[in-house]
PDB file of N, CA and C in Angstrom:
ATOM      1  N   UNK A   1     106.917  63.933 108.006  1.00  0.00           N
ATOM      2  CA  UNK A   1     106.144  64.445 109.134  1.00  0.00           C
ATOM      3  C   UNK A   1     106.379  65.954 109.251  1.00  0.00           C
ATOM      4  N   UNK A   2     105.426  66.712 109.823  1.00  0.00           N
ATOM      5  CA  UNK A   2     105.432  68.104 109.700  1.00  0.00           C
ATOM      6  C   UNK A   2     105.711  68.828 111.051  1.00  0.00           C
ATOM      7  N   UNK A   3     106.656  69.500 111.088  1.00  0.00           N
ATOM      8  CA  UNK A   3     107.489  69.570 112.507  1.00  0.00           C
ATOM      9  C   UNK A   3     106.201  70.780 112.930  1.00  0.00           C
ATOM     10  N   UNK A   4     106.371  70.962 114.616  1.00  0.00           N
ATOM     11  CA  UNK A   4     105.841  71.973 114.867  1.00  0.00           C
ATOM     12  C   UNK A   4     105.578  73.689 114.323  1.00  0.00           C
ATOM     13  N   UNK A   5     107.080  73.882 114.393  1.00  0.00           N
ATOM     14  CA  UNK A   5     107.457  75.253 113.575  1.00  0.00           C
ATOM     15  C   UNK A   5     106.977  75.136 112.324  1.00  0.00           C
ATOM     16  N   UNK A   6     106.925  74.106 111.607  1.00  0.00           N
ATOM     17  CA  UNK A   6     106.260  74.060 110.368  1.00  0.00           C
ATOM     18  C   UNK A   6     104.927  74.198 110.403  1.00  0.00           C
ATOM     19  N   UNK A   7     104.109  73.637 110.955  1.00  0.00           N
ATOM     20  CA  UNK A   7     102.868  73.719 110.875  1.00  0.00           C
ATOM     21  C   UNK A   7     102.505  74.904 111.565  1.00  0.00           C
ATOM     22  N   UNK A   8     102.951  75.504 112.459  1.00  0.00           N
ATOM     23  CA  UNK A   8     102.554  77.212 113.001  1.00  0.00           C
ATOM     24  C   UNK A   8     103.034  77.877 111.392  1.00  0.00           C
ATOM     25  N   UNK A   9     103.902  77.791 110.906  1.00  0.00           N
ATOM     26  CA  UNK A   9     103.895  78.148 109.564  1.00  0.00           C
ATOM     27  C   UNK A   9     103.029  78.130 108.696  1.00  0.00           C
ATOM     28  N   UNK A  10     102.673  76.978 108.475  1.00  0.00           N
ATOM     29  CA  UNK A  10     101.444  76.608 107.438  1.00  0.00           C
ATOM     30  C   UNK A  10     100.105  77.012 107.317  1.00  0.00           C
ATOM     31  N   UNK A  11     100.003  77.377 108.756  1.00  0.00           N
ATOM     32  CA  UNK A  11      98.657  77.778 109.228  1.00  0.00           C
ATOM     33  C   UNK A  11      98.483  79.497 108.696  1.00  0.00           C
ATOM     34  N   UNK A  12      99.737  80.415 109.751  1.00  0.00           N
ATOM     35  CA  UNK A  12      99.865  81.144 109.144  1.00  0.00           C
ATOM     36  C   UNK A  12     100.289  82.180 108.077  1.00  0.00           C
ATOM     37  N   UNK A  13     100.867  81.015 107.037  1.00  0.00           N
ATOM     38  CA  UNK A  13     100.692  81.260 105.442  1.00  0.00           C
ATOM     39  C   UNK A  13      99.242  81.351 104.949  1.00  0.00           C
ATOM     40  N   UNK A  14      98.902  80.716 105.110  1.00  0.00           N
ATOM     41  CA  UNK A  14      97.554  79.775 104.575  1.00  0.00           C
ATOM     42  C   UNK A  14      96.652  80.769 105.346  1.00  0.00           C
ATOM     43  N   UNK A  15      96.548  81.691 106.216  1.00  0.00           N
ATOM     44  CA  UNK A  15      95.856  82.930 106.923  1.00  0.00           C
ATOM     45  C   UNK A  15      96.140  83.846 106.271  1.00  0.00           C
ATOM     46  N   UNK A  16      97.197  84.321 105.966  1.00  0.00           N
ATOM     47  CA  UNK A  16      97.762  85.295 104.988  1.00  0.00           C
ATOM     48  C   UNK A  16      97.580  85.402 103.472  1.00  0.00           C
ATOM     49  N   UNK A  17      97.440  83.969 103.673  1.00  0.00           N
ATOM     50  CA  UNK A  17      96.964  84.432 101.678  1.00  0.00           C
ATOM     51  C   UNK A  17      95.408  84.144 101.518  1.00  0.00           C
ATOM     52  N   UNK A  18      94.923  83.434 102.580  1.00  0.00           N
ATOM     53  CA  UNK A  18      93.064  83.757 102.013  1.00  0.00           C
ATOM     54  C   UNK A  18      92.707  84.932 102.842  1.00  0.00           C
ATOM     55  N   UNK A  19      93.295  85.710 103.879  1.00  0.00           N
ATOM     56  CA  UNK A  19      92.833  86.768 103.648  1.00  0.00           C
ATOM     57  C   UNK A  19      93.151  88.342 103.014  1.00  0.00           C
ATOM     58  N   UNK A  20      94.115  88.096 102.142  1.00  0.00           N
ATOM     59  CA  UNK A  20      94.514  89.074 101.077  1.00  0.00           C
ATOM     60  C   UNK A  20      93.802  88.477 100.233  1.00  0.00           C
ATOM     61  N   UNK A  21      93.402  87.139  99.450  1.00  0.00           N
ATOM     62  CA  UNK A  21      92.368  86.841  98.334  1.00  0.00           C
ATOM     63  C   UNK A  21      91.548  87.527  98.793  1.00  0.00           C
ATOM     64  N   UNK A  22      90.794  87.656  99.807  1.00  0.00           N
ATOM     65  CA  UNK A  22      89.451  88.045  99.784  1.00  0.00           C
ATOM     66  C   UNK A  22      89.953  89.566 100.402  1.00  0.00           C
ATOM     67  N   UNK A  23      90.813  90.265  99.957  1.00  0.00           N
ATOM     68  CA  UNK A  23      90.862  91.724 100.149  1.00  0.00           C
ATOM     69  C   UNK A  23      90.617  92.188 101.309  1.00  0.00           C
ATOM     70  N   UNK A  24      91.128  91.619 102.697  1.00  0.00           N
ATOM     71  CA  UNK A  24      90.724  91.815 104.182  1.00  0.00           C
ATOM     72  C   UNK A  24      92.087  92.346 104.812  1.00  0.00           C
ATOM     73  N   UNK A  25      92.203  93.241 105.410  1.00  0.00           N
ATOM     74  CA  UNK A  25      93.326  93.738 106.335  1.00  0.00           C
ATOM     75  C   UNK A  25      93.555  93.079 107.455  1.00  0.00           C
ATOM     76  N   UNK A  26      94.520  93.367 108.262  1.00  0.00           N
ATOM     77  CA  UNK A  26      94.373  92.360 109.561  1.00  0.00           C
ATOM     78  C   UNK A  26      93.784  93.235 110.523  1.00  0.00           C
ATOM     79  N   UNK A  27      93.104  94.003 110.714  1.00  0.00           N
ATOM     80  CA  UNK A  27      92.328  94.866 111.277  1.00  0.00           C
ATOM     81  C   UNK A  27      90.736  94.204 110.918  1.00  0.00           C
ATOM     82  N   UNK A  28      90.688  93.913 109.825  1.00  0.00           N
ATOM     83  CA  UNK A  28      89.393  93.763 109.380  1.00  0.00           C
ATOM     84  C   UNK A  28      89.023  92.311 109.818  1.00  0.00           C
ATOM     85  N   UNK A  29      89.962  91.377 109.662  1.00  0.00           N
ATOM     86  CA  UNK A  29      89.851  90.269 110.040  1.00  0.00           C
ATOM     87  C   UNK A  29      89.789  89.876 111.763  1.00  0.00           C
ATOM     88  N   UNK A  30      90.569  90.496 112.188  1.00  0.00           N
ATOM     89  CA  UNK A  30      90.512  90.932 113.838  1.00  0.00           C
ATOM     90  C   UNK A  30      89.228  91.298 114.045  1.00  0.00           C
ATOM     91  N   UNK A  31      88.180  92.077 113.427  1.00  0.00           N
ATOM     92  CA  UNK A  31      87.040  92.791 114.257  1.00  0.00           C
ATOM     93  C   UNK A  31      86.004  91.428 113.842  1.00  0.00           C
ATOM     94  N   UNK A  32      86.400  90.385 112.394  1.00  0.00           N
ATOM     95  CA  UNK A  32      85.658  89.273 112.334  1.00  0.00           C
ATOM     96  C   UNK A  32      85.937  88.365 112.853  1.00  0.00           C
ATOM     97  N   UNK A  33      86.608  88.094 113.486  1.00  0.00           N
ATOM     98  CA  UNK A  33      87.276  86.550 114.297  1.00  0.00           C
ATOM     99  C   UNK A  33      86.644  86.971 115.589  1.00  0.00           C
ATOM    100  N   UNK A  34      86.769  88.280 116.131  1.00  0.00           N
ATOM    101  CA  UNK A  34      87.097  88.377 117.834  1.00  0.00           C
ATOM    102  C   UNK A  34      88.435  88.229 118.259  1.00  0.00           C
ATOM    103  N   UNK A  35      89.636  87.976 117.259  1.00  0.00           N
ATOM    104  CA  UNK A  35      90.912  88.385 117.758  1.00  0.00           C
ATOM    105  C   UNK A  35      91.715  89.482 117.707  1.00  0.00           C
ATOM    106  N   UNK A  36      92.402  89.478 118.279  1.00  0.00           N
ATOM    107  CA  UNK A  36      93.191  91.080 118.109  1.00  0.00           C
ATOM    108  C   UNK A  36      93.692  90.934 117.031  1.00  0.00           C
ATOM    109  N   UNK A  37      94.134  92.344 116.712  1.00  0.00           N
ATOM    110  CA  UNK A  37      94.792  92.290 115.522  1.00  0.00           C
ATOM    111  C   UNK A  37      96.583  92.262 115.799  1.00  0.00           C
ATOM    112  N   UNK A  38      96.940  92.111 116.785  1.00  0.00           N
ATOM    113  CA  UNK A  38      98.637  91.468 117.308  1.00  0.00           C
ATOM    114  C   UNK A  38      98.726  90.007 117.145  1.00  0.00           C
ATOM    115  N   UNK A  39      97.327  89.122 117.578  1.00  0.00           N
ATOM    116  CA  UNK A  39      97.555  87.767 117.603  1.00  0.00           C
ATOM    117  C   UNK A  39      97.433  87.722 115.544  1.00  0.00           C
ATOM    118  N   UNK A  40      96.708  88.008 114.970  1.00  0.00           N
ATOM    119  CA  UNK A  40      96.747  87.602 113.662  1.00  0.00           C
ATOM    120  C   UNK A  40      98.099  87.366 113.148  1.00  0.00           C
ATOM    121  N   UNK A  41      98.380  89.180 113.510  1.00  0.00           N
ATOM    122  CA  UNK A  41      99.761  89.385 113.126  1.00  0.00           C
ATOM    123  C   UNK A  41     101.136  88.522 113.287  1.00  0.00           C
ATOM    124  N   UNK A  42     100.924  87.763 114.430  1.00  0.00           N
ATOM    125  CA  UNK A  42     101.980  87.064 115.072  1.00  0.00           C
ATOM    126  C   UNK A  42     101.514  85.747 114.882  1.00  0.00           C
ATOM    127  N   UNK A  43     100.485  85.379 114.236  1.00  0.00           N
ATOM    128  CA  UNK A  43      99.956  83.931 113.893  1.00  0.00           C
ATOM    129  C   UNK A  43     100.853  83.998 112.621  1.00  0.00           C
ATOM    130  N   UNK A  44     100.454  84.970 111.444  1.00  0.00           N
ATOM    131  CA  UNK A  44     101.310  85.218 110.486  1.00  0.00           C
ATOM    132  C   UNK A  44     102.426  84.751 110.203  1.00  0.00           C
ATOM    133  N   UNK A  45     103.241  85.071 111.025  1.00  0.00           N
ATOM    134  CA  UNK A  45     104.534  85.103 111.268  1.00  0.00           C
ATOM    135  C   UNK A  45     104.731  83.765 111.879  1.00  0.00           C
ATOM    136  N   UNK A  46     104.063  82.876 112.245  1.00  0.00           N
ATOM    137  CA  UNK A  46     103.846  81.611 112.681  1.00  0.00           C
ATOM    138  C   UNK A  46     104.788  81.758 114.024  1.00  0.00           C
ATOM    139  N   UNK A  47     104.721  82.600 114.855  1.00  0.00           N
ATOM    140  CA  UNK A  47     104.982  82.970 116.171  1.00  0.00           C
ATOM    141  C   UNK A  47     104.014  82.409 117.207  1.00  0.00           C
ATOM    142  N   UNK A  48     102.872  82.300 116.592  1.00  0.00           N
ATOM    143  CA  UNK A  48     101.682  81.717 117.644  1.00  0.00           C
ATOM    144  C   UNK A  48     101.382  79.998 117.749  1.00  0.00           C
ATOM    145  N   UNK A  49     100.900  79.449 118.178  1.00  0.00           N
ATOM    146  CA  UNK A  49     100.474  78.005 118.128  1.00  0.00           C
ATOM    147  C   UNK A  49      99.042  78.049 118.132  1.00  0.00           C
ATOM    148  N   UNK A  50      98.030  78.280 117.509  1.00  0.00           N
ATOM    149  CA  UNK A  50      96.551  78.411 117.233  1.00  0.00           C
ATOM    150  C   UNK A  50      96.206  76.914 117.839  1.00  0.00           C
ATOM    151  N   UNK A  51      95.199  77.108 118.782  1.00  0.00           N
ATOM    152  CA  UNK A  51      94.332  75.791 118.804  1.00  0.00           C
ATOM    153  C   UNK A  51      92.893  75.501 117.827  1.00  0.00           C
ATOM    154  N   UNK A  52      92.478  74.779 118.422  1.00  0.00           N
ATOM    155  CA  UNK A  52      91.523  74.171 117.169  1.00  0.00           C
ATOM    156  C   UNK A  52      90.702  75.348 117.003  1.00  0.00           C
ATOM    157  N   UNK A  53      90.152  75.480 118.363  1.00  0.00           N
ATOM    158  CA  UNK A  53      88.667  76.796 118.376  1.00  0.00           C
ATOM    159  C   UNK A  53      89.583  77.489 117.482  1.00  0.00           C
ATOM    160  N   UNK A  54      90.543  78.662 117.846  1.00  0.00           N
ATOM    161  CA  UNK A  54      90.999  79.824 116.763  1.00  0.00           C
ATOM    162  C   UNK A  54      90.773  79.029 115.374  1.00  0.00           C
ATOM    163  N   UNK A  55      91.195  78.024 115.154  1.00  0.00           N
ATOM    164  CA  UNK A  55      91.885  77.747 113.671  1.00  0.00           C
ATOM    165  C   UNK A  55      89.960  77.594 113.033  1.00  0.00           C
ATOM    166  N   UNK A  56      88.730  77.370 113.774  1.00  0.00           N
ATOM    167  CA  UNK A  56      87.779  77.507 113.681  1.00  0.00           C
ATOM    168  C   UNK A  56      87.184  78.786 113.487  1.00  0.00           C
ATOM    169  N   UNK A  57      87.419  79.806 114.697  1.00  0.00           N
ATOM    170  CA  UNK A  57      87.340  81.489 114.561  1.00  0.00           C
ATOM    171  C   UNK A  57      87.692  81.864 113.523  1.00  0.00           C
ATOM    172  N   UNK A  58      88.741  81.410 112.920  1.00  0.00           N
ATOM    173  CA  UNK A  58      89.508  82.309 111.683  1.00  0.00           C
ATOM    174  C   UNK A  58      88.491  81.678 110.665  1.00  0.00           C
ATOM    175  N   UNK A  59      88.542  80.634 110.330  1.00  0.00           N
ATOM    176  CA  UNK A  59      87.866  80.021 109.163  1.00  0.00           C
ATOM    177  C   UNK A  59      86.187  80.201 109.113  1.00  0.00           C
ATOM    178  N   UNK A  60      85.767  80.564 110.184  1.00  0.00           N
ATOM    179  CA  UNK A  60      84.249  81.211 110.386  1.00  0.00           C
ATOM    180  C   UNK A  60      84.608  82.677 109.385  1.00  0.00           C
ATOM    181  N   UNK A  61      85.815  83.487 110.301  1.00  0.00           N
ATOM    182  CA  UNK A  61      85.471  84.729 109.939  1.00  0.00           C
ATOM    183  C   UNK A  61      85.984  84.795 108.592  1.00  0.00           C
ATOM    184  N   UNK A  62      86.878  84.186 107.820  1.00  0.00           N
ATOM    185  CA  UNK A  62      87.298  84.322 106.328  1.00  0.00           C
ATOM    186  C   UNK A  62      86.089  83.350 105.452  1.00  0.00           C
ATOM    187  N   UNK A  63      85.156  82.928 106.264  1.00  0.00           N
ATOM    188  CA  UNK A  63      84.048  81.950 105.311  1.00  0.00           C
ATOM    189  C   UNK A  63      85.009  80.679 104.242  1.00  0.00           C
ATOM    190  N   UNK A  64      85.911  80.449 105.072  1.00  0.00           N
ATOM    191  CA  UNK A  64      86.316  78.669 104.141  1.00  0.00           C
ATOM    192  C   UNK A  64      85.991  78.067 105.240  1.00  0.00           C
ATOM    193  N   UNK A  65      86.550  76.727 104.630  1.00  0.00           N
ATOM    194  CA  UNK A  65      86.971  75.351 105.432  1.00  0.00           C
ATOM    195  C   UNK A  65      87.714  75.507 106.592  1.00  0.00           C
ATOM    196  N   UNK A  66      87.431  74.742 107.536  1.00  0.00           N
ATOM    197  CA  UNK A  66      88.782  74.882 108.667  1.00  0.00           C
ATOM    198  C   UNK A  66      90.033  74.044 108.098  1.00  0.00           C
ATOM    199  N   UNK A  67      89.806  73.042 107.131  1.00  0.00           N
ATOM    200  CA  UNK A  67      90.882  72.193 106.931  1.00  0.00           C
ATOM    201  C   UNK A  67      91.630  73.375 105.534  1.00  0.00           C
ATOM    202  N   UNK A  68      90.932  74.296 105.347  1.00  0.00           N
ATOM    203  CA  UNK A  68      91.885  75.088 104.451  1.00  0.00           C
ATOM    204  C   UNK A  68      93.208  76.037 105.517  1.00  0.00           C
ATOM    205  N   UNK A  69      92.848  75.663 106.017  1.00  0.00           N
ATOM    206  CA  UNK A  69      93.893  76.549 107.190  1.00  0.00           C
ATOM    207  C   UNK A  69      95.089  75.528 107.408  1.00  0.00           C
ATOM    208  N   UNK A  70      94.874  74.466 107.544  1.00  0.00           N
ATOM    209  CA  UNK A  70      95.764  73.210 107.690  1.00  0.00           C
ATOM    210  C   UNK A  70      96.214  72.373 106.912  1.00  0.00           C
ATOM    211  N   UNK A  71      95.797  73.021 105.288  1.00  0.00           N
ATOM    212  CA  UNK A  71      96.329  71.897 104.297  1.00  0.00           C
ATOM    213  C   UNK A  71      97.517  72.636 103.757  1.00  0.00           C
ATOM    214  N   UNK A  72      98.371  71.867 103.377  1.00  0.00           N
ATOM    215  CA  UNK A  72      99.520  72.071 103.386  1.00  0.00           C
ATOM    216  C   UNK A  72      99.665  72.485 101.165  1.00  0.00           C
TER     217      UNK A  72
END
């Protein structure tokens, strides 16, 4: 089973590396989500707990899957 802290992890790993694949800053990704660029930052760092909508926002604005954000 995947503890909390883990999965705020997973999420923002899995934020961090599709948006360096697709060559995006966290500035850049911030002005495409509608989030700041502190919450990215601190999603990153799996400091944040993203609900569904964000984990949706993000995956709108990086153009994948939402379940690419959550697969482990």
């Amino acid at each position: 089973m995947v503890s909390c802290m883990d999965m705020r992890k997973l999420v923002g790993d899995n934020v961090s590396r599709i948006r360096k694949e697709k060559g995006l800053t966290q500035e850049q990704l911030s002005e495409l989500s509608g989030l700041s660029q502190q919450y990215i930052s601190d999603l990153e760092r799996g400091k944040r707990n993203p609900t569904i909508v964000t984990i949706y926002e993000l995956a709108m604005a990086l153009k994948v899957a939402h379940l690419e954000l959550v697969a482990p």
